[in-house]
N, C-alpha and C. Protein backbone atom coordinates (compact mmCIF):
# COMPACT_ATOMS: atom_id res chain seq x y z
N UNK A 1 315.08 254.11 -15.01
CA UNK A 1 314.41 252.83 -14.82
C UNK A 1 314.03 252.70 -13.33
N UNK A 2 312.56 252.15 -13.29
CA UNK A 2 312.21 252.40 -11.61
C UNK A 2 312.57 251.02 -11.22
N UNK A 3 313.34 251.05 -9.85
CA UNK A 3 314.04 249.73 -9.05
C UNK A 3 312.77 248.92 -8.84
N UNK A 4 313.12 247.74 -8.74
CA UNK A 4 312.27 246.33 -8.55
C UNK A 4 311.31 246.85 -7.30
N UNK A 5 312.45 247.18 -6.61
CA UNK A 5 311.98 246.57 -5.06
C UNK A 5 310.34 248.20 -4.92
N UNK A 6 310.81 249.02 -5.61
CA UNK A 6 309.73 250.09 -6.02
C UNK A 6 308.41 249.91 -6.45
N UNK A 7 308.52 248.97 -7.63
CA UNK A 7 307.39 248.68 -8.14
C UNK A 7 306.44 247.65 -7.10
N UNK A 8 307.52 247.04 -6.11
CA UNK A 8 306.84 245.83 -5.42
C UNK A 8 305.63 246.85 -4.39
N UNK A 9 306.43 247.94 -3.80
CA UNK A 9 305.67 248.35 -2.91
C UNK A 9 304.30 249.39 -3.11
N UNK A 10 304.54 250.17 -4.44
CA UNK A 10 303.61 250.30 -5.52
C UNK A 10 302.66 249.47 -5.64
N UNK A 11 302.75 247.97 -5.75
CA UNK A 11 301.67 247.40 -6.12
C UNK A 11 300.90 246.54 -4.75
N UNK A 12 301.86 246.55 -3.53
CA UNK A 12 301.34 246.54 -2.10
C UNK A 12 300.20 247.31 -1.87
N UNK A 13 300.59 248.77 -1.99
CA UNK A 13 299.83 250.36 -1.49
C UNK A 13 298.82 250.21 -2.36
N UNK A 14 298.90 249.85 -4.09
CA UNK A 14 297.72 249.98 -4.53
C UNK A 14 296.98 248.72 -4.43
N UNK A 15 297.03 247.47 -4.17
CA UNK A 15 295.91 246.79 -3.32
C UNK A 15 295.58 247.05 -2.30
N UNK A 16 296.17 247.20 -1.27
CA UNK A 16 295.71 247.50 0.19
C UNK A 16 294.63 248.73 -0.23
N UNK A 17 294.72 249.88 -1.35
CA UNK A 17 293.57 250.66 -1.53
C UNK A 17 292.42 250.31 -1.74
N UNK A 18 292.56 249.17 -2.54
CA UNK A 18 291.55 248.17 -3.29
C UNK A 18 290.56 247.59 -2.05
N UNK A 19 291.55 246.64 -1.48
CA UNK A 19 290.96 246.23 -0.11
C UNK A 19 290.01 247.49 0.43
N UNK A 20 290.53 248.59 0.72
CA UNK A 20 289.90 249.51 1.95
C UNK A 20 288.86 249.82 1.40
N UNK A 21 288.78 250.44 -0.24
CA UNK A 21 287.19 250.82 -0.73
C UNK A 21 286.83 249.62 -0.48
N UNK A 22 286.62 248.49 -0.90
CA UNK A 22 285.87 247.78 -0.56
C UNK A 22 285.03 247.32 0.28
N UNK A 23 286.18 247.23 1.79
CA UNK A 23 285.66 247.25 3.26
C UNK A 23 284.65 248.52 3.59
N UNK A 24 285.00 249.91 3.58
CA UNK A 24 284.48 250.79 3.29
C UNK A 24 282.92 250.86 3.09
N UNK A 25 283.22 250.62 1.00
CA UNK A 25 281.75 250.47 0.88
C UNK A 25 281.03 249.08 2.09
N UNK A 26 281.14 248.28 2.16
CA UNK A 26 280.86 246.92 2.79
C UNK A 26 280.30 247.60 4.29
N UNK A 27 280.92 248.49 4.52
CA UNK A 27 280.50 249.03 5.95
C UNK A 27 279.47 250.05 5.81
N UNK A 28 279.39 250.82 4.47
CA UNK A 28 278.33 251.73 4.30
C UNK A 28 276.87 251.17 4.37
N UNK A 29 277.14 250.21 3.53
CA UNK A 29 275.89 249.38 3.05
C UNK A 29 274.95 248.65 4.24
N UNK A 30 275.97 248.11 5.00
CA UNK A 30 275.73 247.36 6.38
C UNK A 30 274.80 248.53 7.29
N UNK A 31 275.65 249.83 7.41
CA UNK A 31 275.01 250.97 8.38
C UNK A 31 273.92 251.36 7.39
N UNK A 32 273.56 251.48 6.28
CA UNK A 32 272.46 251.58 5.50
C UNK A 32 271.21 250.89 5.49
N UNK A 33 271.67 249.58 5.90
CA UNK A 33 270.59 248.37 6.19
C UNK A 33 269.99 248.47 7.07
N UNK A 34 271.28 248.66 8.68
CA UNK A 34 270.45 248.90 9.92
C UNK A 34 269.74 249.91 10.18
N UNK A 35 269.92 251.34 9.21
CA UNK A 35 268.75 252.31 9.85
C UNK A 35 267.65 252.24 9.37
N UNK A 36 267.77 251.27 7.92
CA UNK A 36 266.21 251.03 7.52
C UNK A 36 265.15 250.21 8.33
N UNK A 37 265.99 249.04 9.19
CA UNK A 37 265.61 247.98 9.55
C UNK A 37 265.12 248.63 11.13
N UNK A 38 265.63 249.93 11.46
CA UNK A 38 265.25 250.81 12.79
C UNK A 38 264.25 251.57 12.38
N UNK A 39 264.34 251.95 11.42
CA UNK A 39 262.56 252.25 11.36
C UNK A 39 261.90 251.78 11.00
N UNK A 40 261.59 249.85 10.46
CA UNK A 40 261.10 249.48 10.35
C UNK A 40 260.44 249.14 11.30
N UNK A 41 260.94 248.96 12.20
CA UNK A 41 261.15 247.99 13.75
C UNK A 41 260.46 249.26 14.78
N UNK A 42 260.85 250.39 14.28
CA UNK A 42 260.55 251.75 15.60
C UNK A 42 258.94 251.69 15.63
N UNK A 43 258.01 251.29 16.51
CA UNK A 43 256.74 251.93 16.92
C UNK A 43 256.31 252.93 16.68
N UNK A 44 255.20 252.56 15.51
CA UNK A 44 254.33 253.64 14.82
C UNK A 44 253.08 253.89 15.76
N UNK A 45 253.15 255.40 15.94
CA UNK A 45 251.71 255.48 16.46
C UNK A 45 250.35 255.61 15.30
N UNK A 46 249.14 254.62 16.60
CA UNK A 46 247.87 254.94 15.26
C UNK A 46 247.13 256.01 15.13
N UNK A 47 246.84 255.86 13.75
CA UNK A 47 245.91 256.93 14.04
C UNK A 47 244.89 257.74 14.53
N UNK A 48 244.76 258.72 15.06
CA UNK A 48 243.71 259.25 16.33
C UNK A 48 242.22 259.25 15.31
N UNK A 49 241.57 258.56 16.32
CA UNK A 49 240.18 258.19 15.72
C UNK A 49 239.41 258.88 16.63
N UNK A 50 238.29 259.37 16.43
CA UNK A 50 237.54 260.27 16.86
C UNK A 50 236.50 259.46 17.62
N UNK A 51 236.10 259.01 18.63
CA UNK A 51 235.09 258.38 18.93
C UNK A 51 233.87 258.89 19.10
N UNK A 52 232.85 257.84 18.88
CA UNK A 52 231.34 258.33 18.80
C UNK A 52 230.67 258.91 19.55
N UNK A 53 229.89 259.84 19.39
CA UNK A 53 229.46 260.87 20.39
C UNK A 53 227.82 260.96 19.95
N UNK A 54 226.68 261.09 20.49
CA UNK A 54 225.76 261.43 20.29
C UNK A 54 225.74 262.75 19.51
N UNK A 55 225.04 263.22 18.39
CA UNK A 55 224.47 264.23 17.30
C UNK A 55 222.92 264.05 17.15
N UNK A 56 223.02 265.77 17.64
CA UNK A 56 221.22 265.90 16.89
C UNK A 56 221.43 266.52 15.82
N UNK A 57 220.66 266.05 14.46
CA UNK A 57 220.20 266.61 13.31
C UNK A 57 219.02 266.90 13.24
N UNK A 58 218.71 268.26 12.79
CA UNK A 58 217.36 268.43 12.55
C UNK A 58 217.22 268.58 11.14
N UNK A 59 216.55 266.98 10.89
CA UNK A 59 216.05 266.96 9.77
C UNK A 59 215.05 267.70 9.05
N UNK A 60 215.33 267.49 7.68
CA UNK A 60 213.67 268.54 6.94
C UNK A 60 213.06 267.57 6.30
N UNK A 61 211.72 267.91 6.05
CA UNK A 61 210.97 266.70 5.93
C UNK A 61 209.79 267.67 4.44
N UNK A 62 210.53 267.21 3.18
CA UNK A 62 209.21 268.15 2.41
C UNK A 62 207.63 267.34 2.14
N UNK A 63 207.34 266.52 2.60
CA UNK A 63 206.03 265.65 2.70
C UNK A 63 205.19 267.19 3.77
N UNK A 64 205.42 267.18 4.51
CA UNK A 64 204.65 268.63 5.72
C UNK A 64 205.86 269.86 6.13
N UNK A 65 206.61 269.87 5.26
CA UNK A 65 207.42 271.09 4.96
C UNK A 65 207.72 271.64 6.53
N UNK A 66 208.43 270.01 7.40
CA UNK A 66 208.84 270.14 8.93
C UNK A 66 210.52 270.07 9.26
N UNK A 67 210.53 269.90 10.47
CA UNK A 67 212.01 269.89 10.91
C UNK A 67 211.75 269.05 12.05
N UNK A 68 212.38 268.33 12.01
CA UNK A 68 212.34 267.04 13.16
C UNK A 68 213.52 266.59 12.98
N UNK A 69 213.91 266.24 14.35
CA UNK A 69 215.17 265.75 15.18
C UNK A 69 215.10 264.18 14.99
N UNK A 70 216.35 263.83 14.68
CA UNK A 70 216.83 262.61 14.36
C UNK A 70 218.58 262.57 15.24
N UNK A 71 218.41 261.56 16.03
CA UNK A 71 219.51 261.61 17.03
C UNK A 71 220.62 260.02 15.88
N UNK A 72 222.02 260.76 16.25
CA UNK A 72 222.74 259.68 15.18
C UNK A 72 224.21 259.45 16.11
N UNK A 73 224.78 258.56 16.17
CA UNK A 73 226.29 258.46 16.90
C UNK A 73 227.42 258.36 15.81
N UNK A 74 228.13 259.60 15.72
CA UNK A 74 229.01 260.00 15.18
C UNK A 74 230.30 260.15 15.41
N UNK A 75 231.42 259.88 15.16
CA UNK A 75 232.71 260.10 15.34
C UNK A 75 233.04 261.49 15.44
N UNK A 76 233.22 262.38 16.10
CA UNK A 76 233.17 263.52 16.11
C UNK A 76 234.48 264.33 16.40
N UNK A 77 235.34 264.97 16.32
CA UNK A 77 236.61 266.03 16.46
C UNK A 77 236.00 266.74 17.57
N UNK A 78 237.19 266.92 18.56
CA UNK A 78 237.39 267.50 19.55
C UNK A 78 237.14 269.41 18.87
N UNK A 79 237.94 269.65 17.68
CA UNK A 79 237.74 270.98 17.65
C UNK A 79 236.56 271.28 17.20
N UNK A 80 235.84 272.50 17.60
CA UNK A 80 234.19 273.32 17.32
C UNK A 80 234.04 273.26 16.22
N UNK A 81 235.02 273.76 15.02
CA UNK A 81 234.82 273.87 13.65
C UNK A 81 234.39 272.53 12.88
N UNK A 82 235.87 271.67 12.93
CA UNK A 82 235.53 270.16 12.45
C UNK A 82 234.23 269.29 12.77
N UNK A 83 233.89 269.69 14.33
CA UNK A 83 232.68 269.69 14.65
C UNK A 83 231.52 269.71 14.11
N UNK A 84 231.35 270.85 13.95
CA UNK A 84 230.28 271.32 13.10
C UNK A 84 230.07 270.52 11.46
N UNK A 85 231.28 270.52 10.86
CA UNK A 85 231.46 270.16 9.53
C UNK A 85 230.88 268.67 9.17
N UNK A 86 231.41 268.06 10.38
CA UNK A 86 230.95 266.70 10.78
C UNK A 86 229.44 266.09 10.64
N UNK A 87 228.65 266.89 11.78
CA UNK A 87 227.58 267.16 12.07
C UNK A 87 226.60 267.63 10.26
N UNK A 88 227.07 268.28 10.12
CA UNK A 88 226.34 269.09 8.97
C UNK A 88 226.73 268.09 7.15
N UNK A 89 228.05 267.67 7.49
CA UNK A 89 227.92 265.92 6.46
C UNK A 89 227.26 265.23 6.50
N UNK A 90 227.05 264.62 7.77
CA UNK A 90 226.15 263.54 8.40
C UNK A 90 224.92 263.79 7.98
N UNK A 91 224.15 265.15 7.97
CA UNK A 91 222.83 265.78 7.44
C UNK A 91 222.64 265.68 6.17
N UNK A 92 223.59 266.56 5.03
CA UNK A 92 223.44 266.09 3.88
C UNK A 92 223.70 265.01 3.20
N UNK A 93 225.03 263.83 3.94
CA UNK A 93 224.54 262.78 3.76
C UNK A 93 223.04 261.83 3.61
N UNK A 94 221.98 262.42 4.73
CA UNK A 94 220.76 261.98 5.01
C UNK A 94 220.16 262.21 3.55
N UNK A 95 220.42 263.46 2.87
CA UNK A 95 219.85 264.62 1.81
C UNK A 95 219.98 263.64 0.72
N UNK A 96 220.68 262.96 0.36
CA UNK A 96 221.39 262.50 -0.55
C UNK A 96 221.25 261.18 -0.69
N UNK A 97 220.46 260.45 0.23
CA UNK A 97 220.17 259.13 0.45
C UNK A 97 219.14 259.14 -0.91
N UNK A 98 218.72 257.68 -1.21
CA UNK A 98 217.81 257.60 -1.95
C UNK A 98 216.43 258.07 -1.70
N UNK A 99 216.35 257.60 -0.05
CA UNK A 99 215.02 257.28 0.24
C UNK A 99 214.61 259.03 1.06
N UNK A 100 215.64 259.76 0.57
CA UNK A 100 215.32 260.70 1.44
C UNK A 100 213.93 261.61 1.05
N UNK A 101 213.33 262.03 2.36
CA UNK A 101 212.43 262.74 2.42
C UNK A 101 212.06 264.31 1.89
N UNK A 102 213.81 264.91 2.36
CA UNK A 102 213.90 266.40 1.72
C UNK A 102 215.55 265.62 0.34
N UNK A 103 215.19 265.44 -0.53
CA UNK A 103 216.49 265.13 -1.18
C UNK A 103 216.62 266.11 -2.14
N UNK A 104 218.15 265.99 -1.68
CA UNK A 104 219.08 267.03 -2.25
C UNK A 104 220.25 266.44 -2.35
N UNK A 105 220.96 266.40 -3.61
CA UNK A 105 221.87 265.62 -4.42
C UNK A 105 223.53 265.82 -3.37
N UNK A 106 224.48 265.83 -3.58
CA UNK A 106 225.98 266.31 -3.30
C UNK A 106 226.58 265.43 -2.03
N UNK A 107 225.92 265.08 -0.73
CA UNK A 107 226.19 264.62 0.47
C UNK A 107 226.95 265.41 1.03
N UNK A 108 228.26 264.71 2.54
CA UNK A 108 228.44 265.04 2.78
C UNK A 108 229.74 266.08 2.30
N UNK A 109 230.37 265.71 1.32
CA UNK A 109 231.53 266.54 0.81
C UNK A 109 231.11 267.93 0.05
N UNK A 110 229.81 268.20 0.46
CA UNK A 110 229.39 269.56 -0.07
C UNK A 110 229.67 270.87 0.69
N UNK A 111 230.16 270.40 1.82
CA UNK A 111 230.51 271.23 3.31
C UNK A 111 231.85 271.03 3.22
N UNK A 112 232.81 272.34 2.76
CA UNK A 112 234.10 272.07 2.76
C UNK A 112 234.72 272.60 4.08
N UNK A 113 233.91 273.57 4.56
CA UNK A 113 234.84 274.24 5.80
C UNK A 113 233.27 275.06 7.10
N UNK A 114 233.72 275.05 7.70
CA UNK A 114 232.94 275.39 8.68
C UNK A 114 233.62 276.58 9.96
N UNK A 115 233.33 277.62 9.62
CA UNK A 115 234.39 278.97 10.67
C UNK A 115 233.46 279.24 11.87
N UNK A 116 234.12 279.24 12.85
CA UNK A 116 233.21 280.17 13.88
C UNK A 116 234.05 281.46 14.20
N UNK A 117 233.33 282.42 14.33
CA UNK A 117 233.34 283.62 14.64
C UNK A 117 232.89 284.17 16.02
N UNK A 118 233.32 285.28 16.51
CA UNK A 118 232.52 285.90 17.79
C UNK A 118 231.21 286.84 16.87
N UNK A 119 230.02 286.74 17.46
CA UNK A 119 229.12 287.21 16.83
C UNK A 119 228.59 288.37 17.08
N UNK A 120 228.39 288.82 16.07
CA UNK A 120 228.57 290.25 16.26
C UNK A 120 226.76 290.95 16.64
N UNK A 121 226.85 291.59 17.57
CA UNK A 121 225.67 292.36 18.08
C UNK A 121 224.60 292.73 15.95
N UNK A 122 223.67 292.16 16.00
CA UNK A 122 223.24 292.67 15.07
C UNK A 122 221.88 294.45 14.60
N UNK A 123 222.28 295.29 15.79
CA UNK A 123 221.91 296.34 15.61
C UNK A 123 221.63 296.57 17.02
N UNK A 124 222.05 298.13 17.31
CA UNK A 124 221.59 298.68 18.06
C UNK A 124 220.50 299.02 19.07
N UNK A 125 218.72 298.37 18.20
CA UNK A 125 217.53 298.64 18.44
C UNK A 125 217.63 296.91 18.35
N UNK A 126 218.29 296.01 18.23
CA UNK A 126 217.61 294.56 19.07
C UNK A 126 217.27 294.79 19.90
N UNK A 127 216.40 293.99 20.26
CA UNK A 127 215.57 293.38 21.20
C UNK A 127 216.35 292.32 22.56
N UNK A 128 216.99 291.65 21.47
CA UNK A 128 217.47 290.47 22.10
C UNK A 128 219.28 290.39 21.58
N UNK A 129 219.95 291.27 22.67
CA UNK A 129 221.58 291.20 22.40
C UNK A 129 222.08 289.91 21.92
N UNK A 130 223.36 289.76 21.63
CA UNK A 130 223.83 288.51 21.85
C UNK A 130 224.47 288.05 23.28
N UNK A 131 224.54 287.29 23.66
CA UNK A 131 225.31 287.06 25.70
C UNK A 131 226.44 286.46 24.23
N UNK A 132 227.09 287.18 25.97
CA UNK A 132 228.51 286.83 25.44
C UNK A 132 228.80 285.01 25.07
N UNK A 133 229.84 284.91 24.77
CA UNK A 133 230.48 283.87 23.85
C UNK A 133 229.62 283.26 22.73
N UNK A 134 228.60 283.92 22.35
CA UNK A 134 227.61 283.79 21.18
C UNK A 134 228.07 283.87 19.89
N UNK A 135 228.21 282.92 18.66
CA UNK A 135 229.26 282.92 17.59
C UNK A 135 228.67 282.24 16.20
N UNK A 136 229.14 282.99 15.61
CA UNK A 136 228.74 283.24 14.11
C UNK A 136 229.41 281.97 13.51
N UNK A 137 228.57 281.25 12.91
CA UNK A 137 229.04 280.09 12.34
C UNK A 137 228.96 280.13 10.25
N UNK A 138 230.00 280.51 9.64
CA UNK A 138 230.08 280.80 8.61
C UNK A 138 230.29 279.48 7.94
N UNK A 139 229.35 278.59 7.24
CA UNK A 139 229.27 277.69 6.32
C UNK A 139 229.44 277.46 4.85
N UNK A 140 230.84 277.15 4.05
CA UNK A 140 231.18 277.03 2.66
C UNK A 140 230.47 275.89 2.36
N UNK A 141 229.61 276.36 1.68
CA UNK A 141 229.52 275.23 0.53
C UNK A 141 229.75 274.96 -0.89
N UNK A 142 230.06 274.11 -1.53
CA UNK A 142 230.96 274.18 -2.50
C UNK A 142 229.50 274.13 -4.09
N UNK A 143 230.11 274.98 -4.82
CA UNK A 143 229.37 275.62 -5.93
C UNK A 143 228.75 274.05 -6.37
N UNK A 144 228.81 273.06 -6.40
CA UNK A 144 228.55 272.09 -7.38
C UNK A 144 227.00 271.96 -6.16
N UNK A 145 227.15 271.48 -4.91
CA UNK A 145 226.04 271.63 -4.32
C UNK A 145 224.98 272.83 -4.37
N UNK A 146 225.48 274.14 -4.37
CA UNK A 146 224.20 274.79 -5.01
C UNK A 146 223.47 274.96 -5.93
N UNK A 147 224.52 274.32 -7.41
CA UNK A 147 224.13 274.49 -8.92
C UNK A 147 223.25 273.24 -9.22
N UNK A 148 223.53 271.96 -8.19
CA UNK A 148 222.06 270.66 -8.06
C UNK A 148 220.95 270.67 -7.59
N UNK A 149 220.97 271.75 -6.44
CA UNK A 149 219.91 272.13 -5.58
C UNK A 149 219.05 271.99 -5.96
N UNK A 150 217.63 271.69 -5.65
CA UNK A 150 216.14 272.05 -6.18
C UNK A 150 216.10 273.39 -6.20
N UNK A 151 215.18 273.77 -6.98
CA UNK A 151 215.11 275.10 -6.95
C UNK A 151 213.31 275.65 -6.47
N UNK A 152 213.07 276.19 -5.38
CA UNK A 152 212.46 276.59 -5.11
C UNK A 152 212.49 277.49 -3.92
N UNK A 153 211.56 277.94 -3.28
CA UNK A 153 211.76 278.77 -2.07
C UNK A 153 211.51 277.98 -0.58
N UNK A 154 210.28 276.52 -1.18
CA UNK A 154 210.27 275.99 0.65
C UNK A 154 211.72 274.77 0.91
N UNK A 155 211.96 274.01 -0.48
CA UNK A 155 213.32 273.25 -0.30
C UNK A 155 214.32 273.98 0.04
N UNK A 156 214.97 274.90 -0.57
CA UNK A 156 215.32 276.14 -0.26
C UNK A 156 216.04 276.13 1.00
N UNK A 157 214.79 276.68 1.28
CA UNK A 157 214.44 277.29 3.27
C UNK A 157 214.61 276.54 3.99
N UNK A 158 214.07 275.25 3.43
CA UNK A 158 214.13 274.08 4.42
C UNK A 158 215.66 273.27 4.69
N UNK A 159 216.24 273.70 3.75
CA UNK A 159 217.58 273.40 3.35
C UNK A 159 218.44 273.70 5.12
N UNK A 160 218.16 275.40 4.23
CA UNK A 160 218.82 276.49 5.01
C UNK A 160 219.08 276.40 6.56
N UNK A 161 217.55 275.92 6.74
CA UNK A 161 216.72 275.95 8.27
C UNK A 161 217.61 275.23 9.28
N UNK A 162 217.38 273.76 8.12
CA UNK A 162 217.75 272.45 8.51
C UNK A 162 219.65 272.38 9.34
N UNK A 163 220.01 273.22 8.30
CA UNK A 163 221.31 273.37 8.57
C UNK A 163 221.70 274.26 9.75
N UNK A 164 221.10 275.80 10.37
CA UNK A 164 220.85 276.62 11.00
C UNK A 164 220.26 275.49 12.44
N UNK A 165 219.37 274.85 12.32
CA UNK A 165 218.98 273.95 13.66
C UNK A 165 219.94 272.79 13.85
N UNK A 166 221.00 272.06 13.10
CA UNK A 166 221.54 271.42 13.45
C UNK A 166 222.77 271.78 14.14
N UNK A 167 223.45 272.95 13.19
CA UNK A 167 224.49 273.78 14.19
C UNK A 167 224.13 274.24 15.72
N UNK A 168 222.60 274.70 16.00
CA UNK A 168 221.90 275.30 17.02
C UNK A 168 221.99 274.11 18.05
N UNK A 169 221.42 272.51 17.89
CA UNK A 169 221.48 271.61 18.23
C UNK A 169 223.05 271.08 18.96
N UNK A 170 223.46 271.23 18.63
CA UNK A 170 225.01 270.39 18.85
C UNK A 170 225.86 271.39 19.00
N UNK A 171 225.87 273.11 18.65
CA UNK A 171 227.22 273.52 19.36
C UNK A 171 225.98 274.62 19.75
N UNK A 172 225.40 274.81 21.09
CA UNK A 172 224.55 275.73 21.21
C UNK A 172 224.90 276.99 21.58
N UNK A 173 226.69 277.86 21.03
CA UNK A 173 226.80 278.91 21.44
C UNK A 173 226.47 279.30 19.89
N UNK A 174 226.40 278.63 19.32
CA UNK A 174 226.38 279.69 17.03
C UNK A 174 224.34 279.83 17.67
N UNK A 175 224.60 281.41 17.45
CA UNK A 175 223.41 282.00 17.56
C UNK A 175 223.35 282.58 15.95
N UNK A 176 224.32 282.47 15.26
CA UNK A 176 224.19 283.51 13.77
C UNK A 176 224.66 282.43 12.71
N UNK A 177 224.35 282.20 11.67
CA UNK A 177 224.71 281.67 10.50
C UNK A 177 224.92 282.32 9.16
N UNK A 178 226.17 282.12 8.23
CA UNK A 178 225.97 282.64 7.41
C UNK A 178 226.87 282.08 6.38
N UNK A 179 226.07 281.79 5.19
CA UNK A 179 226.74 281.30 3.82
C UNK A 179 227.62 281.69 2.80
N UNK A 180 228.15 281.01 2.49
CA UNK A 180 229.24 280.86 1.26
C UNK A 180 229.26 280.06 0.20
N UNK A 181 229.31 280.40 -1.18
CA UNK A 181 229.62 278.96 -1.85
C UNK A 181 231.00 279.33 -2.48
N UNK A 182 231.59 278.47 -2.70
CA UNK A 182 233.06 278.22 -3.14
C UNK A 182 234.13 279.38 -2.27
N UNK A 183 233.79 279.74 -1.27
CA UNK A 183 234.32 280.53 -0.71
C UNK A 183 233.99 281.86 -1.18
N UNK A 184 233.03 282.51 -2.02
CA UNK A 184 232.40 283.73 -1.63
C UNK A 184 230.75 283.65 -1.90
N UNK A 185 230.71 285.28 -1.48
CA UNK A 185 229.38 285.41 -1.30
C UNK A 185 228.25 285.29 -2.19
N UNK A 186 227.34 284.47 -2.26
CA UNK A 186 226.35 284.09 -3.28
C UNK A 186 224.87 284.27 -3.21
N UNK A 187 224.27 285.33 -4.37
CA UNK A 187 222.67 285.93 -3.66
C UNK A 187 221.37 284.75 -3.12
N UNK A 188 221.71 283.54 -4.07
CA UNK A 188 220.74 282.91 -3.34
C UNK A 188 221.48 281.30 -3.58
N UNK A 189 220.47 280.55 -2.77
CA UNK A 189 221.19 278.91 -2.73
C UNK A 189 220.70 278.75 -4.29
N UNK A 190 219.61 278.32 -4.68
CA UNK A 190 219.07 277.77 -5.91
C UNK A 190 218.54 279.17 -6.77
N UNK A 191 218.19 280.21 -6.44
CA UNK A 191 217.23 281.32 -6.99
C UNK A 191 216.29 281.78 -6.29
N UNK A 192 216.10 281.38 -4.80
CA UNK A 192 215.25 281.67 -3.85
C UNK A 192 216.01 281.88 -2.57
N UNK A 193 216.61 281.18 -1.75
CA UNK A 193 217.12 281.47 -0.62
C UNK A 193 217.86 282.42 -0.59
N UNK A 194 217.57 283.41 0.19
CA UNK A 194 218.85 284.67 0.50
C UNK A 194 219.56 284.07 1.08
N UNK A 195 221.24 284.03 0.39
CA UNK A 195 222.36 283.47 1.04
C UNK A 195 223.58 284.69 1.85
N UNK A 196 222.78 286.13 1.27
CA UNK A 196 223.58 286.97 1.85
C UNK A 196 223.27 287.95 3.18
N UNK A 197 222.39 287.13 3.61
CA UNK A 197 221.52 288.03 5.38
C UNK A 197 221.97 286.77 5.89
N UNK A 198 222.38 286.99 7.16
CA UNK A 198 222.16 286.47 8.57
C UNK A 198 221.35 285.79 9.19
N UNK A 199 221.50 284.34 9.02
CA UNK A 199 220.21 283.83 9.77
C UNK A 199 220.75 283.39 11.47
N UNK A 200 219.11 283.44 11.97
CA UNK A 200 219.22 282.72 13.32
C UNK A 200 218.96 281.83 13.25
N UNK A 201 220.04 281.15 14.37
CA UNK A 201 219.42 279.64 14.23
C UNK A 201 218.22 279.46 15.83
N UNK A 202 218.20 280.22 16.42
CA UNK A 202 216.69 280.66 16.90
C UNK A 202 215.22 280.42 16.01
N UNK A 203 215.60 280.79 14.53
CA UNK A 203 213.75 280.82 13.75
C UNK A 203 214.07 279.23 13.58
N UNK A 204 215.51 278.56 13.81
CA UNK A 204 215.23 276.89 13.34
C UNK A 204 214.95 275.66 14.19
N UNK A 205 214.04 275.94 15.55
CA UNK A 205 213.85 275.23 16.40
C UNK A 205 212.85 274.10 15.84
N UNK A 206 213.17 272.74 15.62
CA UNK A 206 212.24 272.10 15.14
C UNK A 206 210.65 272.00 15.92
N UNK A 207 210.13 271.26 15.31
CA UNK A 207 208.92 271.21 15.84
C UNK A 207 208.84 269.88 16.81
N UNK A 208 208.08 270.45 17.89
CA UNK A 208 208.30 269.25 19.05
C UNK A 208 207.38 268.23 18.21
């Protein structure tokens, strides 16, 4: 038989346990509150916004099958690539307008990526080397924009051109251009443009 005075202290030890989880949890919960309430409270930085920068686009115009410069203020990325990508949205955005002149469906999310490259000497018997830091600007565009395209050879070209003079315009070391759709190589934009030669963006100087 367990003595009185046994059971008394038995049932001391097992409240005082009672008590301590309690306090315990009570203290978890408390330190749980305050680190939420510290990052509520901690200073968020905002987000880096790109500020507006002057862009030339050289627009295409199929009324006189031209290229003319249209100056636009754009939010623009510090890096060359994003750069470019920017620049060349902003264009097919134009494409894609209602009222546009050369229209062509997709806008700007038809330009998924934009690479520059060091550009590579294109033959031996040029005429005209590349000077150094001269760079190959490799343009994805995504399959749904070439499969809307008009299909002909001067929309086409003018497409092509358009895109070739605006890169030329705004990052003036891409002396070379060259296409992609969905990330590989594709024989023509619509059924006319060669998408697998090298263009200059030299033949895309608009017209004064």
């Amino acid at each position: 038989m367990i003595p009185r005075y046994q059971k008394i202290l038995f049932g001391i030890l097992l409240l005082a346990s009672l008590v301590m989880g309690v306090v315990l949890w009570q203290l978890r919960e408390r330190a749980h509150e305050r680190m939420i309430a510290g990052q509520d409270s901690a200073p968020t930085s905002a987000p880096e916004v790109a500020s507006a920068e002057q862009a030339t686009l050289v627009v295409a115009n199929d009324n006189d099958s031209s290229l003319l410069t249209q100056v636009h203020f754009l939010p623009l990325p510090v890096d060359d690539g994003a750069r470019a990508r920017a620049v060349l949205g902003k264009l097919l955005d134009l494409y894609a307008a209602p009222d546009a002149a050369h229209p062509v469906p997709g806008g700007g999310t038809s330009v998924t990526q934009v690479f520059l490259l060091p550009a590579p000497q294109l033959g031996a018997l040029s005429q005209n080397p590349e000077p150094a830091g001269a760079q190959l600007a490799v343009v994805n565009l995504t399959g749904s924009f070439a499969a809307s395209h008009p299909s002909g050879i001067e929309t086409e070209t003018l497409t092509v051109l358009s895109i070739c003079g605006t890169l030329r315009a705004n990052l003036p070391s891409v002396t070379q251009v060259r296409f992609l759709v969905d990330g590989h190589e594709r024989a023509t934009l619509a059924g006319h443009a060669d998408l697998t030669r090298t263009y200059l963006t030299a033949d895309a100087v608009p017209q004064p």
